[in-house]
PDB file of N, CA and C in Angstrom:
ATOM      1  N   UNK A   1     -56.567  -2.387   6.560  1.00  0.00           N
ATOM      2  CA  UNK A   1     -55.152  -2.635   6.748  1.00  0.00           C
ATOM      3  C   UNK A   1     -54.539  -2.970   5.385  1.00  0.00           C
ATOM      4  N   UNK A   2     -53.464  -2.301   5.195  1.00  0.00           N
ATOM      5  CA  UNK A   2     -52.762  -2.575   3.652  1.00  0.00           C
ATOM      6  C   UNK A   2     -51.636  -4.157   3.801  1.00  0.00           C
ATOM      7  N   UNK A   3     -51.853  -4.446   2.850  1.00  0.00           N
ATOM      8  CA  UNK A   3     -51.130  -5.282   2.925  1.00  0.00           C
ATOM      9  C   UNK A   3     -49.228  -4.938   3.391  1.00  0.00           C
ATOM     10  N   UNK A   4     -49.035  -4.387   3.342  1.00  0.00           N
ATOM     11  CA  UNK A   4     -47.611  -4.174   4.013  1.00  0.00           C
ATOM     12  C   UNK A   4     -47.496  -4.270   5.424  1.00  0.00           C
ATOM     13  N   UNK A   5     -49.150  -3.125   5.621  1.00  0.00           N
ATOM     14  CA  UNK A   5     -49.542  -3.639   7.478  1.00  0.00           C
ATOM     15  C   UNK A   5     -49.123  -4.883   8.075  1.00  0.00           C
ATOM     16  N   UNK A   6     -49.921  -5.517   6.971  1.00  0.00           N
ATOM     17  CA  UNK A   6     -50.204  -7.043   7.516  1.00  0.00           C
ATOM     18  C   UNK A   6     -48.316  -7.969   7.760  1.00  0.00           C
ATOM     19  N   UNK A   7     -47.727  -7.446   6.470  1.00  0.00           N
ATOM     20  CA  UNK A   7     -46.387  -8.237   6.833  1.00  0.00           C
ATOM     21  C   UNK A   7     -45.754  -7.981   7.876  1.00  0.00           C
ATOM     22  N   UNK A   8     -45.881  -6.638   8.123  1.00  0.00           N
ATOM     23  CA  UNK A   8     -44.858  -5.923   9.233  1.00  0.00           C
ATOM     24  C   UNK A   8     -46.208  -6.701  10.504  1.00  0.00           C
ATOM     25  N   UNK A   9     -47.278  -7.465  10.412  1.00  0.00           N
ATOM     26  CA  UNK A   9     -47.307  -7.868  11.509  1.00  0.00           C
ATOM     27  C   UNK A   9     -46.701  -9.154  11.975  1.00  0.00           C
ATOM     28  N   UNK A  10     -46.775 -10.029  10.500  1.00  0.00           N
ATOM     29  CA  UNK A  10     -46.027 -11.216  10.405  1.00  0.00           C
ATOM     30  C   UNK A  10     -44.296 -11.906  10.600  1.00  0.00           C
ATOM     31  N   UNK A  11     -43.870 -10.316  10.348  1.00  0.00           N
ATOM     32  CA  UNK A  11     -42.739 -10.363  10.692  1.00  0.00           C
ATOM     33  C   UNK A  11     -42.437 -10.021  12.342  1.00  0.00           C
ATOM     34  N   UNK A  12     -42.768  -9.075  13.169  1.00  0.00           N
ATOM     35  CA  UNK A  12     -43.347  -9.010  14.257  1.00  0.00           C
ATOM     36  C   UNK A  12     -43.223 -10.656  15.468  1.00  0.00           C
ATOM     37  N   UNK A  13     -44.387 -11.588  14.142  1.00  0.00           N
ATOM     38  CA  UNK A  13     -44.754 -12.691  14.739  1.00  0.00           C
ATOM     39  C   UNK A  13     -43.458 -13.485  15.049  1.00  0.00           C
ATOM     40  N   UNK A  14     -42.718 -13.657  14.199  1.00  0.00           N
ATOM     41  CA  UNK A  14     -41.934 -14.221  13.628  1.00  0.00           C
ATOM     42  C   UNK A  14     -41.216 -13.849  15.033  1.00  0.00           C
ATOM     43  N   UNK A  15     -40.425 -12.626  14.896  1.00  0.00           N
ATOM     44  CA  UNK A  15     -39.022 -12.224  16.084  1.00  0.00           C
ATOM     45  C   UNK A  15     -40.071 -12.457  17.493  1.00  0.00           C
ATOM     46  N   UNK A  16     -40.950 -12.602  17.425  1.00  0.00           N
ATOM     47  CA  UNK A  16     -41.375 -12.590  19.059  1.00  0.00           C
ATOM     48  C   UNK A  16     -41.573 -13.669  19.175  1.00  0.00           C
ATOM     49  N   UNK A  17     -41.343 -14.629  18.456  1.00  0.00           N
ATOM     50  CA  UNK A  17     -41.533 -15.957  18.764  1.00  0.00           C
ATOM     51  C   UNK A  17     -40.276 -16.244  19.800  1.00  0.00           C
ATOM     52  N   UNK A  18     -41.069 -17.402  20.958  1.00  0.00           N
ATOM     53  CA  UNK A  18     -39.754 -17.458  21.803  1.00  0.00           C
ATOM     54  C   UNK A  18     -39.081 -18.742  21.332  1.00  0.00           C
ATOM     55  N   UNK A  19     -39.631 -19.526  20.526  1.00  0.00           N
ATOM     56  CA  UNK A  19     -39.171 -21.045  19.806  1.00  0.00           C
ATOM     57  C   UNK A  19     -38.262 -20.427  18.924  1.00  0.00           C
ATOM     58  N   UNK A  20     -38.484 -19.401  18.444  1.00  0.00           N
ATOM     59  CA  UNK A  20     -37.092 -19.130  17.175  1.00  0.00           C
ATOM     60  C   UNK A  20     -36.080 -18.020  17.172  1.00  0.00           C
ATOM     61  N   UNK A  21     -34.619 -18.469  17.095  1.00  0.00           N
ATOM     62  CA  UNK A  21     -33.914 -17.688  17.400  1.00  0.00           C
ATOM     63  C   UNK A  21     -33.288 -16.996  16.212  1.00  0.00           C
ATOM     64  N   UNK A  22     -32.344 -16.486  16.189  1.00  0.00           N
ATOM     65  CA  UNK A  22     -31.689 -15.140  15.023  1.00  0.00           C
ATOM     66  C   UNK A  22     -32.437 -15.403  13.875  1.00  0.00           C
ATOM     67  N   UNK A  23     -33.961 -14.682  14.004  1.00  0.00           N
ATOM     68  CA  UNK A  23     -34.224 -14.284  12.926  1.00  0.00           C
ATOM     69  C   UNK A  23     -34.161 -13.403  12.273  1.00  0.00           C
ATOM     70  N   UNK A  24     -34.080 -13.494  10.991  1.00  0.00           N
ATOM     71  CA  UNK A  24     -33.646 -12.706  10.157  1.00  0.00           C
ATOM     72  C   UNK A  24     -34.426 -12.462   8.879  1.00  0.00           C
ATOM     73  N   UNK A  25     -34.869 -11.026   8.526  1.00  0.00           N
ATOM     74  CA  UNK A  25     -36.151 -11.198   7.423  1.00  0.00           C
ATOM     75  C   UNK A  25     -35.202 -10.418   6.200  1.00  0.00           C
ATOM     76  N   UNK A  26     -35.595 -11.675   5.080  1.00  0.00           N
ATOM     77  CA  UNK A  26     -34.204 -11.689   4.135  1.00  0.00           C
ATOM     78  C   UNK A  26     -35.489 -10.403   2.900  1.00  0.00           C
ATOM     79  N   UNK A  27     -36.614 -10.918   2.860  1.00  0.00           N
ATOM     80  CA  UNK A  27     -37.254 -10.115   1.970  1.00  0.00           C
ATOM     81  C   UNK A  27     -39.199  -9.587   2.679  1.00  0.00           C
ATOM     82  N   UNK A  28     -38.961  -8.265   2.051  1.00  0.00           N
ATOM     83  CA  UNK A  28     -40.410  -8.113   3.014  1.00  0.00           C
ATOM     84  C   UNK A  28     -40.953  -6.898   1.520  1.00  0.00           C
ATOM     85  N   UNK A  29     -42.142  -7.426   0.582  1.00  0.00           N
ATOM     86  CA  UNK A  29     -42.168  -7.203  -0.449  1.00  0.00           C
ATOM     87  C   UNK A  29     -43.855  -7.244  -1.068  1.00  0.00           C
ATOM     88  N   UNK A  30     -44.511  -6.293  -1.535  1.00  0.00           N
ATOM     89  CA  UNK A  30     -45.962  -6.611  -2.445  1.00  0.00           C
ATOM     90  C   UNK A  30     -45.909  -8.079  -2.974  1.00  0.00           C
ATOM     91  N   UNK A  31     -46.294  -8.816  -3.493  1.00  0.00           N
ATOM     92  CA  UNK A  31     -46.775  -9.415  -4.180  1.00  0.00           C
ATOM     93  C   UNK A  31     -48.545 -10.195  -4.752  1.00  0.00           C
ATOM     94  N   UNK A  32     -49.038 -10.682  -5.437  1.00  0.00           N
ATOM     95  CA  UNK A  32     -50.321 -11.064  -5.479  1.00  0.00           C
ATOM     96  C   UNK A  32     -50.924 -12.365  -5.102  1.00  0.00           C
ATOM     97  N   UNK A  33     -51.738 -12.510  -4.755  1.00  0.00           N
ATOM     98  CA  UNK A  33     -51.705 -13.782  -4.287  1.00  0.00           C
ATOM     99  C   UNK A  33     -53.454 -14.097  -4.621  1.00  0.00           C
ATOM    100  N   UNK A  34     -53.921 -14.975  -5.128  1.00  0.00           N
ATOM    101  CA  UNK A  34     -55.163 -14.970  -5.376  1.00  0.00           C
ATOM    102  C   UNK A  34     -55.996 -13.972  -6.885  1.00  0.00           C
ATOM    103  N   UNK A  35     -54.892 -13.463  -7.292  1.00  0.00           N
ATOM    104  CA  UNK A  35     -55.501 -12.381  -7.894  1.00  0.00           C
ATOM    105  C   UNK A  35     -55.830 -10.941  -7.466  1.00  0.00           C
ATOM    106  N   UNK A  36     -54.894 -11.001  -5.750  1.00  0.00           N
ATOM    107  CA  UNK A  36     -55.541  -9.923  -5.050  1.00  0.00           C
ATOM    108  C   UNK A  36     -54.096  -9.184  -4.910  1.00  0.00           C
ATOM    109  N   UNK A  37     -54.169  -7.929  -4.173  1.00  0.00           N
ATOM    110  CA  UNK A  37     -52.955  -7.261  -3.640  1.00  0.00           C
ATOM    111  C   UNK A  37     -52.334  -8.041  -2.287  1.00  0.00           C
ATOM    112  N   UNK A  38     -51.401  -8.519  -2.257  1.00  0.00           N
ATOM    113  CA  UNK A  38     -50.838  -9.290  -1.208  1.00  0.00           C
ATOM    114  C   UNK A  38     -49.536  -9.098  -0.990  1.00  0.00           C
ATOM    115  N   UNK A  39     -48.647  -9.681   0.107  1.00  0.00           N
ATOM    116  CA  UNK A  39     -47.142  -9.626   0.884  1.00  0.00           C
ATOM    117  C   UNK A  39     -46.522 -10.880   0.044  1.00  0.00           C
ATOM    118  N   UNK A  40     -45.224 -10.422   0.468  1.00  0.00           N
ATOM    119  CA  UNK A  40     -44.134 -11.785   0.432  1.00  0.00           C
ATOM    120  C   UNK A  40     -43.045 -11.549   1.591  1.00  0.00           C
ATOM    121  N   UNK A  41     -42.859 -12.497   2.355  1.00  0.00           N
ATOM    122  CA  UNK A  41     -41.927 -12.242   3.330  1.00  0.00           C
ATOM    123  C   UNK A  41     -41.327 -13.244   3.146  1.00  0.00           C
ATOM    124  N   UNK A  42     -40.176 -13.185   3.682  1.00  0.00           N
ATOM    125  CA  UNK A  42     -38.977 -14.049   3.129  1.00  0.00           C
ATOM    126  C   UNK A  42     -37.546 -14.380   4.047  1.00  0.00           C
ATOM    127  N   UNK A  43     -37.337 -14.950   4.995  1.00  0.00           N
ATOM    128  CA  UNK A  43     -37.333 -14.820   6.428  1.00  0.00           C
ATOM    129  C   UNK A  43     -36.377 -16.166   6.881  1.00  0.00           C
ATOM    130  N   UNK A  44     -35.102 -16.116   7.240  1.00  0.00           N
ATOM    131  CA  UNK A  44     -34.118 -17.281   8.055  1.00  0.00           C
ATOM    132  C   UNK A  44     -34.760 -17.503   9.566  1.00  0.00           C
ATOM    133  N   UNK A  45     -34.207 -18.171  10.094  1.00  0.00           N
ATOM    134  CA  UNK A  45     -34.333 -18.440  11.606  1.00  0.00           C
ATOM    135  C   UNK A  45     -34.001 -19.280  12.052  1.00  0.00           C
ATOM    136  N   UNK A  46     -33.510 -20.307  13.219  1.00  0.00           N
ATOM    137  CA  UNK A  46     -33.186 -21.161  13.700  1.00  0.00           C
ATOM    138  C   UNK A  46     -34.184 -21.795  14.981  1.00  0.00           C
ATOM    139  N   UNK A  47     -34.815 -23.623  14.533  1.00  0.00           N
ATOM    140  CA  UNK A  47     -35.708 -23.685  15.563  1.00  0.00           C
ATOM    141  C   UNK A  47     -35.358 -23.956  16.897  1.00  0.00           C
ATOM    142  N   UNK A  48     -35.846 -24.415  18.049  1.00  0.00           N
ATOM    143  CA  UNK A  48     -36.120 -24.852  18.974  1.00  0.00           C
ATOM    144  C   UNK A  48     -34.897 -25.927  18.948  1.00  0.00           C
ATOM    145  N   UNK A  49     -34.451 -26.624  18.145  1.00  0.00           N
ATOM    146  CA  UNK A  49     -33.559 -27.431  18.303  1.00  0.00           C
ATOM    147  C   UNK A  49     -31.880 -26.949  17.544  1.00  0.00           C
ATOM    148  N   UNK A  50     -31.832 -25.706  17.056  1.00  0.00           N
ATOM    149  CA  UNK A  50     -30.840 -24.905  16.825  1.00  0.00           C
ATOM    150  C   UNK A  50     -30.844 -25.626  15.129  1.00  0.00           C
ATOM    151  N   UNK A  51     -31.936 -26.029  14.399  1.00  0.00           N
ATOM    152  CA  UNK A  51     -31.529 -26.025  12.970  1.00  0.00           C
ATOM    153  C   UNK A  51     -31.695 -24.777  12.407  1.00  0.00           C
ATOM    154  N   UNK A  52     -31.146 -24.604  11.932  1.00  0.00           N
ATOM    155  CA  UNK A  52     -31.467 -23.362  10.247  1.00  0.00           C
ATOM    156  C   UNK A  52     -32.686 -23.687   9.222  1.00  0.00           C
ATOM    157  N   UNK A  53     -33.448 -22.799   9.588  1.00  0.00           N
ATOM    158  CA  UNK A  53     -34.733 -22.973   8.527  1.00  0.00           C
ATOM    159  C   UNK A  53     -34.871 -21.562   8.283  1.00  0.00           C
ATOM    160  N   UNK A  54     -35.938 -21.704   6.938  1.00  0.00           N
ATOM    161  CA  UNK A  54     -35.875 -20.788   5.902  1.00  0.00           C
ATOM    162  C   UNK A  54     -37.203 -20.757   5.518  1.00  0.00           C
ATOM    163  N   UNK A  55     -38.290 -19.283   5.861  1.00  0.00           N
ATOM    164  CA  UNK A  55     -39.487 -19.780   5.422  1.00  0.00           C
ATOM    165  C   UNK A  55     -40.023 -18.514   4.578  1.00  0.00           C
ATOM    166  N   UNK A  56     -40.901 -19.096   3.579  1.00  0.00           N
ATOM    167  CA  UNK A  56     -41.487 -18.188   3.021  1.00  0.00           C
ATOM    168  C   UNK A  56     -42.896 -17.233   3.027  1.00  0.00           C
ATOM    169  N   UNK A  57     -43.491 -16.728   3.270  1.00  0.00           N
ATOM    170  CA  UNK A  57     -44.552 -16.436   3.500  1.00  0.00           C
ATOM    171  C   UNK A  57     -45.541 -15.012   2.560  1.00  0.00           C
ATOM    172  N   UNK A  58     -46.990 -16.078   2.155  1.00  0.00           N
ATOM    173  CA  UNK A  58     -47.388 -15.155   1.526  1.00  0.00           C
ATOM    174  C   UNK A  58     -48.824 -14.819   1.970  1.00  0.00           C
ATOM    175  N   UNK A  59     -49.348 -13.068   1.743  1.00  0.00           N
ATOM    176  CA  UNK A  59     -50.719 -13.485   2.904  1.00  0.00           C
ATOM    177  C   UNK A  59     -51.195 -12.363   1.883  1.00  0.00           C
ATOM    178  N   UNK A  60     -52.529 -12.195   2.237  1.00  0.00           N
ATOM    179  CA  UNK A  60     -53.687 -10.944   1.769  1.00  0.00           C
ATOM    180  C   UNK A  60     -54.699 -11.043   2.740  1.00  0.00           C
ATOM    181  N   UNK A  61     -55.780  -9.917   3.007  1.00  0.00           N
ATOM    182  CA  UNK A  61     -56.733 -10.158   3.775  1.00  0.00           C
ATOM    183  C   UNK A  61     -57.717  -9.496   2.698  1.00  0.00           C
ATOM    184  N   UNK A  62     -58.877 -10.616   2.949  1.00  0.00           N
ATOM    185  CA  UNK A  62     -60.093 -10.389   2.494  1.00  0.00           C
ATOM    186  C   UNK A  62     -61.043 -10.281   3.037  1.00  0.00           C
ATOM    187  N   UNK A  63     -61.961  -8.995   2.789  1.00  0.00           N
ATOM    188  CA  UNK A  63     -62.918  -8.469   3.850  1.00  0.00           C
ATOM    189  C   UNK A  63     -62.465  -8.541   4.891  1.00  0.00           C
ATOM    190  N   UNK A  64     -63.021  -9.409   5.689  1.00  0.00           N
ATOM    191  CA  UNK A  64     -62.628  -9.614   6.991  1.00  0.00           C
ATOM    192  C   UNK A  64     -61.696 -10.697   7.446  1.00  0.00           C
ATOM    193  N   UNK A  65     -61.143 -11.494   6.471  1.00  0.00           N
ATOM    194  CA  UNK A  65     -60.341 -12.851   6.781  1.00  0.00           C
ATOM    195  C   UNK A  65     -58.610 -12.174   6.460  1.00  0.00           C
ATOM    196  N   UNK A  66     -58.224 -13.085   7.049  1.00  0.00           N
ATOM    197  CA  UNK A  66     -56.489 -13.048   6.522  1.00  0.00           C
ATOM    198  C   UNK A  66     -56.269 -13.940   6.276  1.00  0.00           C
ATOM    199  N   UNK A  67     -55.695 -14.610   5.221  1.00  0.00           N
ATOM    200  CA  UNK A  67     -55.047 -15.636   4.488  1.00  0.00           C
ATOM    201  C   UNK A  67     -53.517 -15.693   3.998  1.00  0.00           C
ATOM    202  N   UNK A  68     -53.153 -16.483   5.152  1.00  0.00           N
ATOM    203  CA  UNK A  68     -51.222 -16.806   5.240  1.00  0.00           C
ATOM    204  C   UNK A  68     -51.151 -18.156   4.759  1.00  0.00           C
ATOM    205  N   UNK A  69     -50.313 -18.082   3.413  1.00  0.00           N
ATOM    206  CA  UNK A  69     -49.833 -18.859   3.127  1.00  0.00           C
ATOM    207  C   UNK A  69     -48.328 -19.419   3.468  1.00  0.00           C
ATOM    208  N   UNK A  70     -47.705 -20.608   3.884  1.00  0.00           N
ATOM    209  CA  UNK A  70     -46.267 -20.156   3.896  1.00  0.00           C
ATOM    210  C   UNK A  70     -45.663 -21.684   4.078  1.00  0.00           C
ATOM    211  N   UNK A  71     -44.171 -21.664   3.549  1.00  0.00           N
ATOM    212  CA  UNK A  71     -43.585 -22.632   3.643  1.00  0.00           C
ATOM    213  C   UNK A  71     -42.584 -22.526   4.010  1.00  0.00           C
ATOM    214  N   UNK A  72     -42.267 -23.665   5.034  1.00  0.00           N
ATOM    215  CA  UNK A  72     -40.763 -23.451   5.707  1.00  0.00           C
ATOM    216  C   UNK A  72     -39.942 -24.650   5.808  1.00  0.00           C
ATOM    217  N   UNK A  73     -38.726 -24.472   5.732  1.00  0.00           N
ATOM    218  CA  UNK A  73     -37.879 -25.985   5.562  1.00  0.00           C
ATOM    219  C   UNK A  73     -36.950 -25.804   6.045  1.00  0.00           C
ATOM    220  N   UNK A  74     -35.870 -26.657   6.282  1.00  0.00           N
ATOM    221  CA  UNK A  74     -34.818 -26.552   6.055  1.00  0.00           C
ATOM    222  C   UNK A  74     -33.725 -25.807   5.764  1.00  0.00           C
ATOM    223  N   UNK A  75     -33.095 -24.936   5.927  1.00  0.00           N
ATOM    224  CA  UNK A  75     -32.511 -23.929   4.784  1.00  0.00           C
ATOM    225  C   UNK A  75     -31.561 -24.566   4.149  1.00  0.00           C
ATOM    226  N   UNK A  76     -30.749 -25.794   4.801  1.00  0.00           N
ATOM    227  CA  UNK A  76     -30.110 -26.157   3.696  1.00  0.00           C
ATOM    228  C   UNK A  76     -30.472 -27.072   3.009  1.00  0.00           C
ATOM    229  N   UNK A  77     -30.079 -27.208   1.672  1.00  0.00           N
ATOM    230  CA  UNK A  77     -30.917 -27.971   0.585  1.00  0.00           C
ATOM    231  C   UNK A  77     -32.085 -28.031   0.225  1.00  0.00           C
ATOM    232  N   UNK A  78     -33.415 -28.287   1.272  1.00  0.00           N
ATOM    233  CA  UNK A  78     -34.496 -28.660   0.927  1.00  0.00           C
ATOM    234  C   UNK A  78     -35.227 -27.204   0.742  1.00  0.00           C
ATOM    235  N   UNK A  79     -35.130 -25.989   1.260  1.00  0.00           N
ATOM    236  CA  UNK A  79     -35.958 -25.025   0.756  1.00  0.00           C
ATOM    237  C   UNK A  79     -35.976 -24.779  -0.072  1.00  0.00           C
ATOM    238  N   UNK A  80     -34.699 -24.781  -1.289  1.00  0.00           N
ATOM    239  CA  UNK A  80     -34.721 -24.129  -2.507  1.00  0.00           C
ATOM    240  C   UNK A  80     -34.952 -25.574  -3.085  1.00  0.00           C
ATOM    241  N   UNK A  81     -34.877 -26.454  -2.665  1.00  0.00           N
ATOM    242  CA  UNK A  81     -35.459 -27.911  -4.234  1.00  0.00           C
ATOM    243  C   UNK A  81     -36.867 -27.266  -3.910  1.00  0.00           C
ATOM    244  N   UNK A  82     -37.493 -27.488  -2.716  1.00  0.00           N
ATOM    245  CA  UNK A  82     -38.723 -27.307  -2.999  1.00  0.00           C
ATOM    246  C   UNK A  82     -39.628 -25.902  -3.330  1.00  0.00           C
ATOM    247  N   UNK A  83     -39.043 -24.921  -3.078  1.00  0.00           N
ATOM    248  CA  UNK A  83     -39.749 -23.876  -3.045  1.00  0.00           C
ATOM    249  C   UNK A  83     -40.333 -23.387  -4.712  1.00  0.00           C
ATOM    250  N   UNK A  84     -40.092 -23.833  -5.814  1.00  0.00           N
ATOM    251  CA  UNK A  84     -40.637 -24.092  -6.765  1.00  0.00           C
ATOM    252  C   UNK A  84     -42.165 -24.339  -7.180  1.00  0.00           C
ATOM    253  N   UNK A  85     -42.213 -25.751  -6.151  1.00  0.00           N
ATOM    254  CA  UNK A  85     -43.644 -26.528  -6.331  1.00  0.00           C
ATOM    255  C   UNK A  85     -44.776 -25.220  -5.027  1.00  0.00           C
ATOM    256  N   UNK A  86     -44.210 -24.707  -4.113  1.00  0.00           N
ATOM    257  CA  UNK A  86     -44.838 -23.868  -3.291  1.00  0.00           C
ATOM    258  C   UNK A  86     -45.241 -22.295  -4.442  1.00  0.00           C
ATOM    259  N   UNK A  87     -44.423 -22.307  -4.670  1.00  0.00           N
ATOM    260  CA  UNK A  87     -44.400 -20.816  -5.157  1.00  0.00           C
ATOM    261  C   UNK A  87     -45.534 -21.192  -6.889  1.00  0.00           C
ATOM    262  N   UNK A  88     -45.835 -22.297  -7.032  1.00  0.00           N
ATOM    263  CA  UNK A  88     -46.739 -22.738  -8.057  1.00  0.00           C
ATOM    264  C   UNK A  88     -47.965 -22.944  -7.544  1.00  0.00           C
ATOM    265  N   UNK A  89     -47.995 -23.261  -6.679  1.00  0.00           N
ATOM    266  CA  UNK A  89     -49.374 -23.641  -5.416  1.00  0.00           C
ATOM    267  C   UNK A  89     -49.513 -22.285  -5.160  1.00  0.00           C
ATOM    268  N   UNK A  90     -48.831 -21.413  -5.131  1.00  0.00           N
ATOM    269  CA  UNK A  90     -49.380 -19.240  -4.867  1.00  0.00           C
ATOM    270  C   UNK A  90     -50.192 -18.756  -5.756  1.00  0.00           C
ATOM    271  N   UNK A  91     -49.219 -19.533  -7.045  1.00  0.00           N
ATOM    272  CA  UNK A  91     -49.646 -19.109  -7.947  1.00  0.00           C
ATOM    273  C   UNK A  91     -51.325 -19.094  -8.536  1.00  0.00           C
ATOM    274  N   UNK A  92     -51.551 -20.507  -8.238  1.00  0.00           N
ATOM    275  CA  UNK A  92     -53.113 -21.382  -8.231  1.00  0.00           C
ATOM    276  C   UNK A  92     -54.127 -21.025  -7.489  1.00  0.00           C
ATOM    277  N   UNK A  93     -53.345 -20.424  -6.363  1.00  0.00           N
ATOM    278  CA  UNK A  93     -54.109 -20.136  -5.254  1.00  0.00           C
ATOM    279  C   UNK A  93     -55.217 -19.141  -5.799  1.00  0.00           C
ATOM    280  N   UNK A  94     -56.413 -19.136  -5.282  1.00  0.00           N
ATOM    281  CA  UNK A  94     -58.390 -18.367  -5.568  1.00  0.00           C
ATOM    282  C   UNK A  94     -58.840 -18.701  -4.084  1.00  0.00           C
ATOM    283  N   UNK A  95     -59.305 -17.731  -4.020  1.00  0.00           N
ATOM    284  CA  UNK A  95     -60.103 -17.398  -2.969  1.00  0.00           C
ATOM    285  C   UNK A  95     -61.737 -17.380  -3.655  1.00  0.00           C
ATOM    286  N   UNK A  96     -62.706 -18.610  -3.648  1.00  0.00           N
ATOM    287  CA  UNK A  96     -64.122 -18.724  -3.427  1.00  0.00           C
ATOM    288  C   UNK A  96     -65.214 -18.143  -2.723  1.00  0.00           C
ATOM    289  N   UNK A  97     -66.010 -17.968  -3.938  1.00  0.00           N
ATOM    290  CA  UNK A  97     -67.230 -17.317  -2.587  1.00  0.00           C
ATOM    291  C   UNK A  97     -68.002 -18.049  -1.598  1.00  0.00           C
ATOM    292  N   UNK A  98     -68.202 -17.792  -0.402  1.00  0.00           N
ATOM    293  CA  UNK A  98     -68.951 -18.440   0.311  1.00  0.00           C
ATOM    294  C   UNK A  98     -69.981 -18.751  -0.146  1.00  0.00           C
ATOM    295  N   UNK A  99     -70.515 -20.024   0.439  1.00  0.00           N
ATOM    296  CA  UNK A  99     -71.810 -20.655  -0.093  1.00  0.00           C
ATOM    297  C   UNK A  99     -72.507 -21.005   0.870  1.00  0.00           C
ATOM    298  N   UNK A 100     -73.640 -19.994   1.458  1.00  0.00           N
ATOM    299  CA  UNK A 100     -74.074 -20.529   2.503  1.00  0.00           C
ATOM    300  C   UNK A 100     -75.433 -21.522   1.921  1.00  0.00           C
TER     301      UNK A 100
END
């Protein structure tokens, strides 16, 4: 599965959720994550209690695993103070070899 697969499943996840309403996917995009070929999705919505949140999401699958990263807040104010320190934590992000 290519990584684009994988967003268009995440996004998918996202609108079929029955907790979240008018969502809306603001960016759906390659990016790397780990050092590997990976998504960026980029995505409004409103929860369960009618706030506005704003989440980001970044994933790759390895071998056989999928690895979603993602952060969601607020949309007003607090996603963009924080989305900085998240998008630095992507950055850091390694995937280890198992050690059995």
């Amino acid at each position: 599965m290519t990584p684009q697969e994988l967003a268009e499943l995440v996004i998918d996840d996202i609108r079929a959720s029955e907790a979240l309403t008018e969502a809306r996917v603001l960016e759906n995009a390659p990016a790397p994550v780990g050092g590997r070929k990976g998504f960026r999705v980029l995505a409004t919505f409103r929860d369960a209690r009618g706030l506005a949140r704003k989440i980001a999401i970044y994933g790759l699958l390895d071998e056989k695993r999928f690895y979603r990263l993602f952060y969601v807040a607020p949309e007003r104010h607090y996603f963009a103070r924080d989305l900085p320190v998240f998008e630095e934590l992507v950055r850091s992000f390694r995937l280890r070899a198992v050690q059995l």
